[in-house]
Protein backbone atom coordinates (compact mmCIF):
# COMPACT_ATOMS: atom_id res chain seq x y z
CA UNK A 1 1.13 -1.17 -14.29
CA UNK A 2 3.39 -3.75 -12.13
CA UNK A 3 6.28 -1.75 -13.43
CA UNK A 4 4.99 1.39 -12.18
CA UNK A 5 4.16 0.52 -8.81
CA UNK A 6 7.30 -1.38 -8.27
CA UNK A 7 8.88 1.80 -8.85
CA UNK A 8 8.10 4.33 -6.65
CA UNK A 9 8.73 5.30 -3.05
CA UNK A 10 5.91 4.59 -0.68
CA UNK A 11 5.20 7.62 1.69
CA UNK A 12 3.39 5.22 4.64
CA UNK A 13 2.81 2.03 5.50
CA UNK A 14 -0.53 2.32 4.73
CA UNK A 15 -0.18 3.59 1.13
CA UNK A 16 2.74 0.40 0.47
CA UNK A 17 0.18 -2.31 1.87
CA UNK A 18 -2.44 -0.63 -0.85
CA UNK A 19 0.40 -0.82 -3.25
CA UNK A 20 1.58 -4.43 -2.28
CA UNK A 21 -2.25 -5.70 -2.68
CA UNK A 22 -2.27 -3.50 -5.84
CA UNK A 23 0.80 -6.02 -7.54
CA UNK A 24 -0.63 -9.48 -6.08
CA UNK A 25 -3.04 -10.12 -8.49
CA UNK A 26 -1.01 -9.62 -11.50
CA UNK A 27 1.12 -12.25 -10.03
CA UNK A 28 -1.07 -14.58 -9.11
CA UNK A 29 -3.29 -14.30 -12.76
CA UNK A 30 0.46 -15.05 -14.07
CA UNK A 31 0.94 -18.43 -11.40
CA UNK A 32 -2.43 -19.68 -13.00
CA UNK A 33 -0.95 -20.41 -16.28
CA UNK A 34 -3.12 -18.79 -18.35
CA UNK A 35 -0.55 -16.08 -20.04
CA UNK A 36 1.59 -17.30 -23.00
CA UNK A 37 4.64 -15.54 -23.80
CA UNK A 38 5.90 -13.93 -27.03
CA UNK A 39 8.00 -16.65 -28.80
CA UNK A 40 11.56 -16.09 -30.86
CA UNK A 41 11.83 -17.68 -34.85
CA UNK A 42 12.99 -21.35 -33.19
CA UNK A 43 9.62 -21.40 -31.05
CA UNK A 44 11.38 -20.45 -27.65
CA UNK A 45 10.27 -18.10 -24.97
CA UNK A 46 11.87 -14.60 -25.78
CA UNK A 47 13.09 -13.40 -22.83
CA UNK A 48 14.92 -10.22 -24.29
CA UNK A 49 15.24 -6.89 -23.16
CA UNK A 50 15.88 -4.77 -19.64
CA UNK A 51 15.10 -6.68 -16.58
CA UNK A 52 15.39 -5.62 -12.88
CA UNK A 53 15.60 -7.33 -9.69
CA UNK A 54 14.53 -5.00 -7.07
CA UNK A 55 12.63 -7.70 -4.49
CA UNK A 56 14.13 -6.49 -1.05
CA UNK A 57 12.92 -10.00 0.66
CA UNK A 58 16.22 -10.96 3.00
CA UNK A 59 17.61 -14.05 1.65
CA UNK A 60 17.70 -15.38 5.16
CA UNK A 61 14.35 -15.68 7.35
CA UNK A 62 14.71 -13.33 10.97
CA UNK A 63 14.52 -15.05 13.78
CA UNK A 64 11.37 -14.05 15.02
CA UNK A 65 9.67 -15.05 11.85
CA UNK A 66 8.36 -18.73 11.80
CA UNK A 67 6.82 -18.90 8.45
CA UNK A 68 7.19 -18.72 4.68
CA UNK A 69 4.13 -16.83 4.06
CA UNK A 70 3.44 -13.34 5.39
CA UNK A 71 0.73 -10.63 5.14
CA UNK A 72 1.13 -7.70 3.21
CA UNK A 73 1.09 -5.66 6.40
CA UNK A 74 3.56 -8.23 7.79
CA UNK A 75 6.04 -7.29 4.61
CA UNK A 76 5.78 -3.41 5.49
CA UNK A 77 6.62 -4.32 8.60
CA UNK A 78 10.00 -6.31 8.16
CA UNK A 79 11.05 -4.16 5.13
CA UNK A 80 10.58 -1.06 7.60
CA UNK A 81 13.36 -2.96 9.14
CA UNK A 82 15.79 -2.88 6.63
CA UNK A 83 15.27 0.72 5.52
CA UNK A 84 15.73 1.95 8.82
CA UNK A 85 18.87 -0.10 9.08
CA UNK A 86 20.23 0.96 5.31
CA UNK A 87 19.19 4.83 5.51
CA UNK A 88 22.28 6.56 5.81
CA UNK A 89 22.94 4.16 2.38
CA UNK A 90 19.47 4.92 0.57
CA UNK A 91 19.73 8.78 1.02
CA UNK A 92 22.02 10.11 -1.89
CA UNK A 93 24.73 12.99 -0.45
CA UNK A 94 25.40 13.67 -3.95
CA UNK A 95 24.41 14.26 -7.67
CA UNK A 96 25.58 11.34 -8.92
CA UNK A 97 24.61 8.63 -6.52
CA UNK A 98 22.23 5.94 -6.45
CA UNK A 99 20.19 3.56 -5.11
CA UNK A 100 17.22 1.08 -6.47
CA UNK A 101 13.66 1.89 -4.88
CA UNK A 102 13.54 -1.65 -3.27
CA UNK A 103 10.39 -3.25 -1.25
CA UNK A 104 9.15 -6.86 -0.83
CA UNK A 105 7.33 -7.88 -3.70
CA UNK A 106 5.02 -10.62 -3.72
CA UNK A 107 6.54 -14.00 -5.48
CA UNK A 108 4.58 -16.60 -7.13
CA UNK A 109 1.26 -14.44 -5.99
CA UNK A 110 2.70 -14.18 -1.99
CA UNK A 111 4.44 -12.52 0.21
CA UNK A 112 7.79 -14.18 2.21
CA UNK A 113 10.25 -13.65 4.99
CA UNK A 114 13.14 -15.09 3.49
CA UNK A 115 14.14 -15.88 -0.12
CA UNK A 116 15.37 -19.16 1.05
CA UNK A 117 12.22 -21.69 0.82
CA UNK A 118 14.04 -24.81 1.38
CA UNK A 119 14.85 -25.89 4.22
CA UNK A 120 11.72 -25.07 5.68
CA UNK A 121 13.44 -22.71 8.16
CA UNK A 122 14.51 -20.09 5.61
CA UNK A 123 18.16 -20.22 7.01
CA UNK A 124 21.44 -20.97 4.72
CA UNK A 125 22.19 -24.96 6.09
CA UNK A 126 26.09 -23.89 6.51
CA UNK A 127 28.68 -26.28 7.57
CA UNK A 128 31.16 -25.62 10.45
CA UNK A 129 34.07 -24.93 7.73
CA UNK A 130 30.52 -22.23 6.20
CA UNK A 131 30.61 -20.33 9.54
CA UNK A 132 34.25 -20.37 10.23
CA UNK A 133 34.88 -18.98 6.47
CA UNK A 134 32.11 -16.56 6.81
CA UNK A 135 33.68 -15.18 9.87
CA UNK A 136 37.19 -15.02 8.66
CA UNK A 137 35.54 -13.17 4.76
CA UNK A 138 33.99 -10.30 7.55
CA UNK A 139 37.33 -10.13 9.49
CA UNK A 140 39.11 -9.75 6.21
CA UNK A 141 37.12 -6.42 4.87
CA UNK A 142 38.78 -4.74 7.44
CA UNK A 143 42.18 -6.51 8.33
CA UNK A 144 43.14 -8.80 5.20
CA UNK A 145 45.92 -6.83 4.05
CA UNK A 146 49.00 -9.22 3.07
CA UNK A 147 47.88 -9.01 -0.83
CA UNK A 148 45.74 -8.41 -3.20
CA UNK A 149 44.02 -11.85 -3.08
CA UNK A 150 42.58 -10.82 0.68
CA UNK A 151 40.65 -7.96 -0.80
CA UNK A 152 36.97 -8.41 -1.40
CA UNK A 153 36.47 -8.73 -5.44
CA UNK A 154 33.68 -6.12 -5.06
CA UNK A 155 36.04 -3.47 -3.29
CA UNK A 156 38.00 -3.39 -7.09
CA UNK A 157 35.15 -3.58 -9.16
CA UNK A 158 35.79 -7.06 -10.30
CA UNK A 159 32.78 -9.34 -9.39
CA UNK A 160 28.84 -8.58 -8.07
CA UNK A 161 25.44 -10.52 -7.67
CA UNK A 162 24.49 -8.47 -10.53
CA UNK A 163 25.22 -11.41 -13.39
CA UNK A 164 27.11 -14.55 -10.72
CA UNK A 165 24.98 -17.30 -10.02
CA UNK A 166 22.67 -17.03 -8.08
CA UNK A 167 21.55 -13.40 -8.73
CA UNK A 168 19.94 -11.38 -5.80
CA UNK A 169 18.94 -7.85 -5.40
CA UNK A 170 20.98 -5.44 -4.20
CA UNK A 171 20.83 -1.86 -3.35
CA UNK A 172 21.88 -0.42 -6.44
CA UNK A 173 22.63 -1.60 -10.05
CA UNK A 174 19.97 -4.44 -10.36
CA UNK A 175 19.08 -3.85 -13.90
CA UNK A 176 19.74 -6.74 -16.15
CA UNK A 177 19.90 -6.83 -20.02
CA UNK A 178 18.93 -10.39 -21.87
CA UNK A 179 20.22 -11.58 -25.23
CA UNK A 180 19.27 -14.54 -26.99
CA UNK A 181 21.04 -16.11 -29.66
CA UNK A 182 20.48 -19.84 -31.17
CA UNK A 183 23.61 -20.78 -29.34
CA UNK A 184 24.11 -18.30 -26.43
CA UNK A 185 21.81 -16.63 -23.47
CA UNK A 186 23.81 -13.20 -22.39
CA UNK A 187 23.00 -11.58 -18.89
CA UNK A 188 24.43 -8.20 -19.13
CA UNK A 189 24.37 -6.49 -15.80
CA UNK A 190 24.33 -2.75 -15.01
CA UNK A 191 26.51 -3.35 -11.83
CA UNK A 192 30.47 -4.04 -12.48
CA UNK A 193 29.36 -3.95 -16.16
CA UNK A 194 29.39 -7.92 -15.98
CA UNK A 195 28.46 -10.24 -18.89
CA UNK A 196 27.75 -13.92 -18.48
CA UNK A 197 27.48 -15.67 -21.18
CA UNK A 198 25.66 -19.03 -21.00
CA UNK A 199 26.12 -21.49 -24.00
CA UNK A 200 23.37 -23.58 -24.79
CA UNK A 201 22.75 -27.29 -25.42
CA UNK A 202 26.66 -27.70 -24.15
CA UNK A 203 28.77 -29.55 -22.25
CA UNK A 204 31.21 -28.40 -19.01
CA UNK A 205 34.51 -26.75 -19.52
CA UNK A 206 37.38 -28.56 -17.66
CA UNK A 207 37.04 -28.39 -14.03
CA UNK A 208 40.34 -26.88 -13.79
CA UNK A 209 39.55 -23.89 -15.29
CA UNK A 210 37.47 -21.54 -12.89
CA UNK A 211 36.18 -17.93 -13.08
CA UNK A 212 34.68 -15.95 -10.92
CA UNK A 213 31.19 -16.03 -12.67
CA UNK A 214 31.53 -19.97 -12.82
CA UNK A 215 31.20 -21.91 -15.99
CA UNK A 216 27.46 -21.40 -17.38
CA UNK A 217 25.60 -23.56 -19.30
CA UNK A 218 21.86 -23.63 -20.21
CA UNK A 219 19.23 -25.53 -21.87
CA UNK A 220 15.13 -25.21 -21.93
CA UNK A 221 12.84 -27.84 -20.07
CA UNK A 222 9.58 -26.75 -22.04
CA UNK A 223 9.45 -22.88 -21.44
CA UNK A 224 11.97 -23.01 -19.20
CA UNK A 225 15.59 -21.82 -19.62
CA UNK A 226 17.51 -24.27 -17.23
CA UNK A 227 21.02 -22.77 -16.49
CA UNK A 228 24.00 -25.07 -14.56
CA UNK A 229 26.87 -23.13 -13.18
CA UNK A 230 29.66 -24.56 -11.71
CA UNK A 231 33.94 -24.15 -11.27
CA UNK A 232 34.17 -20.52 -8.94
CA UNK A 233 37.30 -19.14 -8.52
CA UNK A 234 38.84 -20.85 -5.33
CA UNK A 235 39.85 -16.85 -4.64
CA UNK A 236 35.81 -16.10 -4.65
CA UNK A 237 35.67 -14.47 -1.17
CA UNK A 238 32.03 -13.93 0.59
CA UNK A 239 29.05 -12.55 -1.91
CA UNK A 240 27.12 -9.84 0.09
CA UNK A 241 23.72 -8.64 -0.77
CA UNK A 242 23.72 -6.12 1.93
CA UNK A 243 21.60 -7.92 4.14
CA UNK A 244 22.88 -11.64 3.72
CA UNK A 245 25.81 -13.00 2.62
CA UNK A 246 26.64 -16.68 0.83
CA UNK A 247 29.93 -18.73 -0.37
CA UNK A 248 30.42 -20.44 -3.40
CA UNK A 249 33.90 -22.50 -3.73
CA UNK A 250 35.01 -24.82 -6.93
CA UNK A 251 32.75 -27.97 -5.92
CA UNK A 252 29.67 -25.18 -5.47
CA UNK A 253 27.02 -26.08 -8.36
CA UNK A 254 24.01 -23.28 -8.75
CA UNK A 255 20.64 -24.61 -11.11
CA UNK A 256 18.61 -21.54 -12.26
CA UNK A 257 15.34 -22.14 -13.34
CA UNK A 258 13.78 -18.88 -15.52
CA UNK A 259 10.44 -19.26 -16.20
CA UNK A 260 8.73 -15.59 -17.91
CA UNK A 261 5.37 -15.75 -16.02
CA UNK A 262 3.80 -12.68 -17.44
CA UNK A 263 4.36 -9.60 -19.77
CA UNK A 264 6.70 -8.26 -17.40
CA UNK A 265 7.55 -10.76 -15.34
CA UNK A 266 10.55 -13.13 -15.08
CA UNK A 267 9.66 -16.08 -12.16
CA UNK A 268 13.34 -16.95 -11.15
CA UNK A 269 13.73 -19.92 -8.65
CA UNK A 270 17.85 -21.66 -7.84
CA UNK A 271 18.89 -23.89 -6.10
CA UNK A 272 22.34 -24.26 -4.44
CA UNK A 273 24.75 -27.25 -3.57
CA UNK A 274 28.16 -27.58 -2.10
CA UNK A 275 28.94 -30.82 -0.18
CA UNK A 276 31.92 -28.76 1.59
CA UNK A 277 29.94 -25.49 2.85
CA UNK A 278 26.37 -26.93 3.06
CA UNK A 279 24.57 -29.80 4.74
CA UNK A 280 22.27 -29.90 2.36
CA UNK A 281 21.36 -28.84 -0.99
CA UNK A 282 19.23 -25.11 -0.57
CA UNK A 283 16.67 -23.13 -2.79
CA UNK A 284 15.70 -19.68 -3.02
CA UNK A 285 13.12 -17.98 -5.23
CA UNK A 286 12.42 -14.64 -6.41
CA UNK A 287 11.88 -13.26 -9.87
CA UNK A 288 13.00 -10.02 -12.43
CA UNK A 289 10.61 -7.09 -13.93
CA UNK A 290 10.58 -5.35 -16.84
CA UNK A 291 11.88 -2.26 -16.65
CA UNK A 292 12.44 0.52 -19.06
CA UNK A 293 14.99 2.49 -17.32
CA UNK A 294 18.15 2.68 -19.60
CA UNK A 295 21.70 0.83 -18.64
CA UNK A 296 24.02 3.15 -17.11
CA UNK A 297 27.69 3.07 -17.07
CA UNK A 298 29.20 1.81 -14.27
CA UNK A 299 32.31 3.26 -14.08
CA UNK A 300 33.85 1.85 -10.54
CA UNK A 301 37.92 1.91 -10.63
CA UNK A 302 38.65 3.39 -7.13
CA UNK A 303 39.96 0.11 -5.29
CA UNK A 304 41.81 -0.74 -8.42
CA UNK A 305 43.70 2.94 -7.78
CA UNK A 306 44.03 2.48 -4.19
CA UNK A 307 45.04 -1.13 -3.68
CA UNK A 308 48.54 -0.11 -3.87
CA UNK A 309 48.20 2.14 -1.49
CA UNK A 310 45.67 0.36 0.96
CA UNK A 311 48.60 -2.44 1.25
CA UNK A 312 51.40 0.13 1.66
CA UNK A 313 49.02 1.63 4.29
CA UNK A 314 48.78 -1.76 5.83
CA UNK A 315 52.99 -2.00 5.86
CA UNK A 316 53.66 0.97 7.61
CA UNK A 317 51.16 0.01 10.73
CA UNK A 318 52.18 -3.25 11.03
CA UNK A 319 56.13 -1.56 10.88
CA UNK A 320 57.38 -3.41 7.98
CA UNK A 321 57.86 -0.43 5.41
CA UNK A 322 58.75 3.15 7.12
């Protein structure tokens, strides 16, 4: 049933706060601890199968927002917000696009204004070298052009927040496959066609050897998987959800706690820490659905075609190549 409703348009804001009370309670039955999940041969949680992430709560609290908690009617509301803002993106102008149904979905039985719950201002607690990066990432989409290295990962297909730690919703290509093996935990996302694999009960890689998707490892705390990333790429430019957009560099260290609150419910809460782009350490919280929509291809090459070109572009206006 939470499946179902998570899944479809809302015509009104009437009919979504119907459909928003409609989900609560299955999420708040799950908070109360009285569900037990479906266990693998070794007594763990079995998390496997098709997961997706389509909670459109901003990662950052708006301004004129004060608190954590909001009514349902106050989630139509801000969500109206970003639709209206997004709707030349969310209306297909061909065959083969798409685009997730998003909405704010009630988390741990409530509904928020930010993903962000600590600090207690929903905000990302950036550093001046934070803002000053973030502003030079934006200025680069549109005028880094002296190499490859300038270009956004996500412009050739190469990284997304559909498997990189943390994971956020995004507005297409949130679906998630999970693997478990005695050793390994595989996140296989539909977006960029991105596996991370996380290997259990082990220890670091070097620090000198970095990745986009970060060095993953994982281990449970009871019925918890526990997952430590750490090492980015130093090249990792800005990660965009859309709507907000975070840093990670090579000191950047991201905890996910996955905790499968119900049948079809994955309660996903991470914490962030980087002692060079944030004051202080930060946490966000949202969670996954089942979902049994198949995994698609994503077959995204275009800026690996163009980059060539978008940098020989970039020659002849700044008069260096005729």
């Amino acid at each position: 049933m939470a499946v179902s409703v998570v899944n479809k348009h809302y015509s009104s804001p009437l009919t979504a706060v119907l459909l928003i009370a409609a989900i609560a309670p299955l999420s708040a039955t799950a908070a109360g601890g009285k569900w037990q999940p479906a266990r693998l041969d070794r007594g763990r949680p079995d998390f496997q199968g098709r997961w997706v992430s389509t909670n459109a709560t901003p990662l950052v609290r708006a301004p004129h927002i004060q608190t954590l908690k909001i009514t349902a009617e106050q989630a139509v509301a801000l969500d109206s917000v970003r639709i209206q803002k997004a709707e030349d993106r969310s209306k297909p102008t061909e065959p083969t696009e798409f685009y997730d149904e998003r909405r704010i979905e009630p988390i741990s039985g409530e509904y928020r204004s930010s993903i962000i719950i600590d600090p207690a201002n929903g905000t990302l607690p950036g550093t001046p070298l934070f803002n000053e990066r973030l502003a030079r990432a934006g200025a680069d989409v549109m005028t880094g052009m002296d190499g490859p290295e300038q270009r956004p990962s996500s412009e050739r297909c190469l990284g997304s927040l559909g498997s990189q730690a943390p994971m956020l919703s995004t507005p297409g290509g949130n679906i998630r496959q999970i693997v478990q093996t005695e050793g390994s935990t595989l996140f296989l996302s539909e977006e960029n066609h991105e596996a991370r694999i996380i290997r259990m009960n082990a220890v670091h890689r070097p620090a000198s050897i970095t990745s986009w998707d970060g060095d993953s490892i994982g281990w449970w705390e009871g019925d918890t998987l526990v997952v430590d990333t750490r090492f980015f790429s130093p090249t990792d430019g800005a990660r965009s959800n859309g709507s907000s957009t975070l840093l990670v560099t090579p000191q950047t260290i991201v905890v996910e706690r996955f905790t499968r609150v119900s049948r079809d419910e994955i309660n996903y809460l991470f914490t962030v820490e980087d002692p060079v782009l944030y004051t202080q350490r930060w946490t966000g919280e949202s969670h996954f659905l089942r979902t049994d929509a198949p995994l698609l291809e994503y077959a995204c090459h275009e800026g690996n075609y163009s980059l060539a070109y978008i940098l020989q572009g970039a020659r002849v206006k700044d008069g260096t190549l005729r």
